[in-house]
Protein backbone atom coordinates (compact mmCIF):
# COMPACT_ATOMS: atom_id res chain seq x y z
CA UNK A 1 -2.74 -7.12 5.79
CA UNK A 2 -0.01 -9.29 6.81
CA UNK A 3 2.86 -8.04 8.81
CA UNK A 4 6.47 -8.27 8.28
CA UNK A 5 9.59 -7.57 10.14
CA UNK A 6 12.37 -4.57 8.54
CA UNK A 7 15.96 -4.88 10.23
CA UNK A 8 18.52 -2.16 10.25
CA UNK A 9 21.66 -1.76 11.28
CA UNK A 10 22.58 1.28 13.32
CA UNK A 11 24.51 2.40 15.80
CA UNK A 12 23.35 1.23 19.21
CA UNK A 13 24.36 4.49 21.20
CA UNK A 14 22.51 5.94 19.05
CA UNK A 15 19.35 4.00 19.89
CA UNK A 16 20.04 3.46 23.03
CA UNK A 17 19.93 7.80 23.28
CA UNK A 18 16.60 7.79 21.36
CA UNK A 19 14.85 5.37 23.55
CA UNK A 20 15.77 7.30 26.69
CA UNK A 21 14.71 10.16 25.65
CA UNK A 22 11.74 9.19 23.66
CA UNK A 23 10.39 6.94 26.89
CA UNK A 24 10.01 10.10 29.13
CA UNK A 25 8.04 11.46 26.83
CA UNK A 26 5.58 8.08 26.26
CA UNK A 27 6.72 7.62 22.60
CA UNK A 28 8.69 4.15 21.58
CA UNK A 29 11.18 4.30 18.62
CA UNK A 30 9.27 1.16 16.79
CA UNK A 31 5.92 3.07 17.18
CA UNK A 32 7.85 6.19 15.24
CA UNK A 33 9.71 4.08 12.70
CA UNK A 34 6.05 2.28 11.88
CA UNK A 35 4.25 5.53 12.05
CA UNK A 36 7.71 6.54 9.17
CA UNK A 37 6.66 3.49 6.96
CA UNK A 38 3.18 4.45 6.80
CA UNK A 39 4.54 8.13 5.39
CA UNK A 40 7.24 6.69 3.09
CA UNK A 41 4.09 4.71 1.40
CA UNK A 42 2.02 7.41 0.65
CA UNK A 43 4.43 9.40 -1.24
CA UNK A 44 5.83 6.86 -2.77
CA UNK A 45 3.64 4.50 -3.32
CA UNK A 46 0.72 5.91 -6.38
CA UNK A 47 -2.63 6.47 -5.14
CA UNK A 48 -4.02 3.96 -7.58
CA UNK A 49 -1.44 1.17 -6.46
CA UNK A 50 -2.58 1.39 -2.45
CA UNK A 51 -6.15 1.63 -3.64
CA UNK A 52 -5.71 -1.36 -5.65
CA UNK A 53 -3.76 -2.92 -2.18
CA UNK A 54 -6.52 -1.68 0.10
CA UNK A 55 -9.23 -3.17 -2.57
CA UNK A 56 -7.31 -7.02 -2.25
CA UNK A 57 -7.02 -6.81 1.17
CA UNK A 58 -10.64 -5.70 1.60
CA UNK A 59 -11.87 -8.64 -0.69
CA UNK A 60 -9.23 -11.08 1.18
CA UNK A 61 -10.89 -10.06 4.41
CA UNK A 62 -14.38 -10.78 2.96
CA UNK A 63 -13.62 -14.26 1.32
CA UNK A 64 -12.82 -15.65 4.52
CA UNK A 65 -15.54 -14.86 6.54
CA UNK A 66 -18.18 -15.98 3.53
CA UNK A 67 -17.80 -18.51 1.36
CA UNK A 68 -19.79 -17.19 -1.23
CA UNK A 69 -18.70 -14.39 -3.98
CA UNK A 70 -20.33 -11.87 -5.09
CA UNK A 71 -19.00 -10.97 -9.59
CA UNK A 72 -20.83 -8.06 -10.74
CA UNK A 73 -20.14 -6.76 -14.06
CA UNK A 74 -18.23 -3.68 -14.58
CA UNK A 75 -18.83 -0.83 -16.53
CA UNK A 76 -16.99 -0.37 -19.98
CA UNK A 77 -14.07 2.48 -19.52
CA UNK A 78 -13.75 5.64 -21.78
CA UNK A 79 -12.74 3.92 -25.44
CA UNK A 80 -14.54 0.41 -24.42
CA UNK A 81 -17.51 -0.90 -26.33
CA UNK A 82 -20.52 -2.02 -24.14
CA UNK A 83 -19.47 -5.69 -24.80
CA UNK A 84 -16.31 -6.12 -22.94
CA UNK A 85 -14.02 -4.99 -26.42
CA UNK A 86 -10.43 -3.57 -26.89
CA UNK A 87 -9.44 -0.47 -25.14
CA UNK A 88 -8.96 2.23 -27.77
CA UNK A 89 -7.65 4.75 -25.28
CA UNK A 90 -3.74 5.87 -26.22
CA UNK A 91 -1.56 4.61 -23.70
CA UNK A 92 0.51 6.92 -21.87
CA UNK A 93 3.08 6.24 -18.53
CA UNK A 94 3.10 8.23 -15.69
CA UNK A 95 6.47 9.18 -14.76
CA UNK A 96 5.36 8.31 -10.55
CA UNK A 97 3.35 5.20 -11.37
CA UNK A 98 6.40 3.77 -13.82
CA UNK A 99 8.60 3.54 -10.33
CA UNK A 100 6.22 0.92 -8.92
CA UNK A 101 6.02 -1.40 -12.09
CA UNK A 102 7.21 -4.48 -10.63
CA UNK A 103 3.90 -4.40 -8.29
């Protein structure tokens, strides 16, 4: 996945106390605070949405190493005819999943 850069204000005594203590100890505050993102994204984040992430970035990683593409054909989904028709299913929100619709 590609890698960006989060910048927070805070203040630096603060920091500056945290890194002191934390380097005696072989830990580094921007080790923690990455190791905090990683928690913050599984519970927020829906189990369907970083499978769906994990899935692109999988696929990303594959169509640059081989130019060809695989397309197999999926299976039809409880309420879908064999030939590719409309989904009958009722649709229903779930209340975690409808926090991450702009994904």
């Amino acid at each position: 996945m590609k890698q960006t850069t989060i910048q927070i204000k805070t203040e630096l005594e603060k920091v500056n106390a945290i890194r002191i203590c934390m380097n005696g100890k072989g830990f580094s505050v921007e080790q923690e605070l990455t190791d905090y993102v990683e928690t913050l994204y599984k519970k927020y984040v829906p189990q369907a949405v970083r499978e769906y992430i994990e899935k692109a970035d999988a696929e990303a990683g594959e169509g640059s190493t081989s130019p060809s593409r695989r397309v197999t054909r999926r299976k039809p989904v409880s309420g879908e005819s064999e030939s590719g028709g409309t989904d009958t299913r009722e649709k229903t929100e779930d209340a975690a999943e409808g926090d991450c619709e702009g994904l």
